[in-house]
C-alpha atoms as a PDB file:
ATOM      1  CA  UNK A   1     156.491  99.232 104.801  1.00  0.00           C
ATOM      2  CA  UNK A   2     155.446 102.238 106.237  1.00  0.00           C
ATOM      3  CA  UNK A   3     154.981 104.125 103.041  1.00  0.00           C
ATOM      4  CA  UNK A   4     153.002 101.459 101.604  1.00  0.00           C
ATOM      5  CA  UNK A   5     150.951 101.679 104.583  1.00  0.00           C
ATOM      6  CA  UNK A   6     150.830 105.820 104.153  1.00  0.00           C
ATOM      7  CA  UNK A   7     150.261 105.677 100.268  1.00  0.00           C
ATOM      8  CA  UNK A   8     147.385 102.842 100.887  1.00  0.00           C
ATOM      9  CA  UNK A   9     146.025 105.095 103.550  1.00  0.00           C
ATOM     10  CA  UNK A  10     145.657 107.761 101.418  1.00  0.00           C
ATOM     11  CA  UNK A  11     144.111 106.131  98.530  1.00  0.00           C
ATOM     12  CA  UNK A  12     141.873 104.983 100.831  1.00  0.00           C
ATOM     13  CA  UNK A  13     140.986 108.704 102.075  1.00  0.00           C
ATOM     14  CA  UNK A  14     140.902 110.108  98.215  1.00  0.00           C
ATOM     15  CA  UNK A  15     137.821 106.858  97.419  1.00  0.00           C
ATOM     16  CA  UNK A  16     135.869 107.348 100.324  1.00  0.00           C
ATOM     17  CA  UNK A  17     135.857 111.109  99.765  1.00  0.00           C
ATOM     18  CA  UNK A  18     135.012 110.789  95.734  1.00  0.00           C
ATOM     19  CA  UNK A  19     132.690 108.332  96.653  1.00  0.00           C
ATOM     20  CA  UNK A  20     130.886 110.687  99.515  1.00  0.00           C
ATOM     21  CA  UNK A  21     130.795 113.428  96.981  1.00  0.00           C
ATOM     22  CA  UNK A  22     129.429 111.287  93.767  1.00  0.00           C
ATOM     23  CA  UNK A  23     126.615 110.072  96.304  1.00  0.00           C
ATOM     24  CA  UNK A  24     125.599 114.139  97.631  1.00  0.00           C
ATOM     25  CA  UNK A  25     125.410 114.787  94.095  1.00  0.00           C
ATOM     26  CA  UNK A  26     122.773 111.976  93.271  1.00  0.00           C
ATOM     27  CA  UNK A  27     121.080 112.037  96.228  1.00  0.00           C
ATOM     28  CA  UNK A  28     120.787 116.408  95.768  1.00  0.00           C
ATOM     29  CA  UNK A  29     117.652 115.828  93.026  1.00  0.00           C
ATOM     30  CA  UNK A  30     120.008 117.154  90.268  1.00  0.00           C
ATOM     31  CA  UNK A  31     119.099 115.150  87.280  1.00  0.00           C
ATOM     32  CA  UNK A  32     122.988 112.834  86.209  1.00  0.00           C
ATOM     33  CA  UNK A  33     120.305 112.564  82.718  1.00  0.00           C
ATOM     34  CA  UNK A  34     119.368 116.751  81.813  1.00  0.00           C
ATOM     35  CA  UNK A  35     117.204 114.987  79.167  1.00  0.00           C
ATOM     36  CA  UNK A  36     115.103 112.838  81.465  1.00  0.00           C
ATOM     37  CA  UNK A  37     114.772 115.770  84.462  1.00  0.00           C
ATOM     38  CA  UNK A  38     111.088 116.863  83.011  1.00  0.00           C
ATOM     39  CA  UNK A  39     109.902 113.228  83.555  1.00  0.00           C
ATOM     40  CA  UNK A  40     110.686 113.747  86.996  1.00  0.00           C
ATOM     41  CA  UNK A  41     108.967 117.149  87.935  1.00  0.00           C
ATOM     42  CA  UNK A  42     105.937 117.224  89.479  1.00  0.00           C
ATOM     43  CA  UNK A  43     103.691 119.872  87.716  1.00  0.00           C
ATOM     44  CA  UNK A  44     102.222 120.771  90.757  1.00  0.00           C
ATOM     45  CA  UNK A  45      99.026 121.754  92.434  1.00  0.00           C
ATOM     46  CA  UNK A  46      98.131 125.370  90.581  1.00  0.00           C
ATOM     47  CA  UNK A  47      99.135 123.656  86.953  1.00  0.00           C
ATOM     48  CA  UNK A  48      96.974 120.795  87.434  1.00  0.00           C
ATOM     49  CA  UNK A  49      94.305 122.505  88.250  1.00  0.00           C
ATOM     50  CA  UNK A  50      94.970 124.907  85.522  1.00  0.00           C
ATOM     51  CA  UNK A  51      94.722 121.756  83.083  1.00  0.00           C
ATOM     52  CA  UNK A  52      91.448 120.666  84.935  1.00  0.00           C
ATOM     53  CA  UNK A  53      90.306 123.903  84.098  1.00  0.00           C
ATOM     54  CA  UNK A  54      91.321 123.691  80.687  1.00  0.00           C
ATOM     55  CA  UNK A  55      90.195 120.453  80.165  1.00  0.00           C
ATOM     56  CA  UNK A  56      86.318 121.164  81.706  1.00  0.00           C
ATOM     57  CA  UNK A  57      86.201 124.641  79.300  1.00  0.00           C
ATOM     58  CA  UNK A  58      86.983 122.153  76.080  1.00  0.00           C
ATOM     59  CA  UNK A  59      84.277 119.645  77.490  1.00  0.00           C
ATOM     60  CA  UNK A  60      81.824 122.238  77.985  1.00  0.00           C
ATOM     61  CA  UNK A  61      82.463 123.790  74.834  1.00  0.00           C
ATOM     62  CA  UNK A  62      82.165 120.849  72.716  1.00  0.00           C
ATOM     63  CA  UNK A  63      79.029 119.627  74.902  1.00  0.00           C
ATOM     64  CA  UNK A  64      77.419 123.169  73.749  1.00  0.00           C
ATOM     65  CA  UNK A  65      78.707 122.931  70.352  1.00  0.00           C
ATOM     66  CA  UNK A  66      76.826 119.633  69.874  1.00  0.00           C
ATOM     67  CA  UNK A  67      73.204 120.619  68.523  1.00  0.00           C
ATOM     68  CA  UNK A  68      71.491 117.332  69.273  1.00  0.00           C
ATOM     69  CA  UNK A  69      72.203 118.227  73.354  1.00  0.00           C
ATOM     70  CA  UNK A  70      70.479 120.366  75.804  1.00  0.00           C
ATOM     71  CA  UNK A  71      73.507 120.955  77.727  1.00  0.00           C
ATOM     72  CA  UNK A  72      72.131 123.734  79.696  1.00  0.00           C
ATOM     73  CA  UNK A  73      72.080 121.509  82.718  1.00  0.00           C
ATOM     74  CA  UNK A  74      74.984 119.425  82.519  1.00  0.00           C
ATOM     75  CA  UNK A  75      77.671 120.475  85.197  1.00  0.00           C
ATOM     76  CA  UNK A  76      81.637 118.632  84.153  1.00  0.00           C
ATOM     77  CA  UNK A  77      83.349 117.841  86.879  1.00  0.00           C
ATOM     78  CA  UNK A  78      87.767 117.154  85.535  1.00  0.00           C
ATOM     79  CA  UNK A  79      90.570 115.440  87.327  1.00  0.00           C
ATOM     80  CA  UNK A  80      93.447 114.385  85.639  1.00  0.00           C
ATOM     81  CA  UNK A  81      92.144 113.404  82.006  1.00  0.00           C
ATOM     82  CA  UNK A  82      88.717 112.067  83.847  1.00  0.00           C
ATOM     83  CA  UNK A  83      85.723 113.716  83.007  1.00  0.00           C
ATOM     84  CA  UNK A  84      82.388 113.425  85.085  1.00  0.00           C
ATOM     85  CA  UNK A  85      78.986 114.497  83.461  1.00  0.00           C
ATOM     86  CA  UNK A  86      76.634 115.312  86.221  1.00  0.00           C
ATOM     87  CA  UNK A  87      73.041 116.963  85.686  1.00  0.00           C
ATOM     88  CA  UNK A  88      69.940 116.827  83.956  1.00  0.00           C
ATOM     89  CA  UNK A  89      68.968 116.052  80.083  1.00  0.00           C
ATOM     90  CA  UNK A  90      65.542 115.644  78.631  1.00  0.00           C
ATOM     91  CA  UNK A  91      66.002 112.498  76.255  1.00  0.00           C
ATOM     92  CA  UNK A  92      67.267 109.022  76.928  1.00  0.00           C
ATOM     93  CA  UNK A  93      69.625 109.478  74.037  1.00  0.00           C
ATOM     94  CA  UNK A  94      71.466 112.536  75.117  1.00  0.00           C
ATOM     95  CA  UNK A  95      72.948 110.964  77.938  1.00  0.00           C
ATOM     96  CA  UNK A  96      74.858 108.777  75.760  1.00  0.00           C
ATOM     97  CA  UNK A  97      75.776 111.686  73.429  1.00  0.00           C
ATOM     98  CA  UNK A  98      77.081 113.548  76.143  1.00  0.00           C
ATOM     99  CA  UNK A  99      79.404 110.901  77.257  1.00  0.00           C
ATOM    100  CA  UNK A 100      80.594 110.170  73.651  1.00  0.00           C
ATOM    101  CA  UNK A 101      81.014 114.207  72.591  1.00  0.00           C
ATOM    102  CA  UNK A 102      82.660 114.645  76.363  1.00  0.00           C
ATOM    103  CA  UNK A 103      85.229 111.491  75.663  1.00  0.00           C
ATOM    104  CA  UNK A 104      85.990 112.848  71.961  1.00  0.00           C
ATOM    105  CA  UNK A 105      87.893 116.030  73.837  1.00  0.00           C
ATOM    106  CA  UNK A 106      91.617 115.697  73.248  1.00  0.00           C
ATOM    107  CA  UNK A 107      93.153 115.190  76.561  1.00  0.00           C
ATOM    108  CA  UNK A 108      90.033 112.848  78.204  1.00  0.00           C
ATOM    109  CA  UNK A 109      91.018 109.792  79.504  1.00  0.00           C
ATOM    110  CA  UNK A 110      87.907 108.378  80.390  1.00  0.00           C
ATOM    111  CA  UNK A 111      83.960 109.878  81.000  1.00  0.00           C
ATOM    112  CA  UNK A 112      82.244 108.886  84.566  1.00  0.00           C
ATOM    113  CA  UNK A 113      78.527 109.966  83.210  1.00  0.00           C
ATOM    114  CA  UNK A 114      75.868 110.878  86.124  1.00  0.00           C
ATOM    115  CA  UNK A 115      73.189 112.042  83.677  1.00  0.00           C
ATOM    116  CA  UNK A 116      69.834 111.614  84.581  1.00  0.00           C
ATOM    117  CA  UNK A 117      66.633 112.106  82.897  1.00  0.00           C
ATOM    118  CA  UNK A 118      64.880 115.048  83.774  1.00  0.00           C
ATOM    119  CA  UNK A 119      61.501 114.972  85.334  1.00  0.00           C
ATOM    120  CA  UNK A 120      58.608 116.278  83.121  1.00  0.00           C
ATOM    121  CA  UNK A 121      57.682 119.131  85.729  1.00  0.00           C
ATOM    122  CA  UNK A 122      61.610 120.662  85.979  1.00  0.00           C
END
């Protein structure tokens, strides 16, 4: 009986220390999935700003590319995929060209436009 008791004991032991291991392991942040681990990493502050940055330059350069736009005032403001147009155009219609050229940028998600019309004496 007492071997049975000794033999159960240790089985016991061996589980509770597999178990205890198998649970440090999850619970270190290494990926049990190496494929799925870059889902899981957060880019980070400098890299997203980095891709802001990108992301305005492509903006602004399509906005100037676009010869039916005085985009000499037109500030872009990016965060995450969202663009913001902000400034001053002379025409009704380029405020609505802006948005469309702005949201025609690979990597926009959507365009939050702030035009406004500029005054006659600016």
């Amino acid at each position: 009986m007492t071997i049975f008791r000794l033999i159960g004991g240790v089985a016991s032991v061996l589980l509770i220390a597999v178990n205890t291991l198998a649970l440090a392991q999850v619970g270190s942040g290494v990926a049990a999935n190496p494929v799925s681990a870059p889902s899981q990493i957060d880019p980070g502050p400098h890299a997203t700003r980095a891709a802001n940055r990108e992301l305005c330059r492509a903006v602004r350069k399509r906005l100037v590319k676009e010869r039916s736009l005085d985009s000499q005032n037109i500030t872009t403001i990016c965060h995450d995929g969202v663009v913001t147009l902000a400034g001053t155009v002379p025409y009704q219609r380029e405020i609505e060209l802006a948005a469309k050229t702005a949201g025609q940028v690979d990597g926009v998600v959507s365009v939050k436009n702030a035009l406004v019309l500029r005054s006659f004496g600016d």
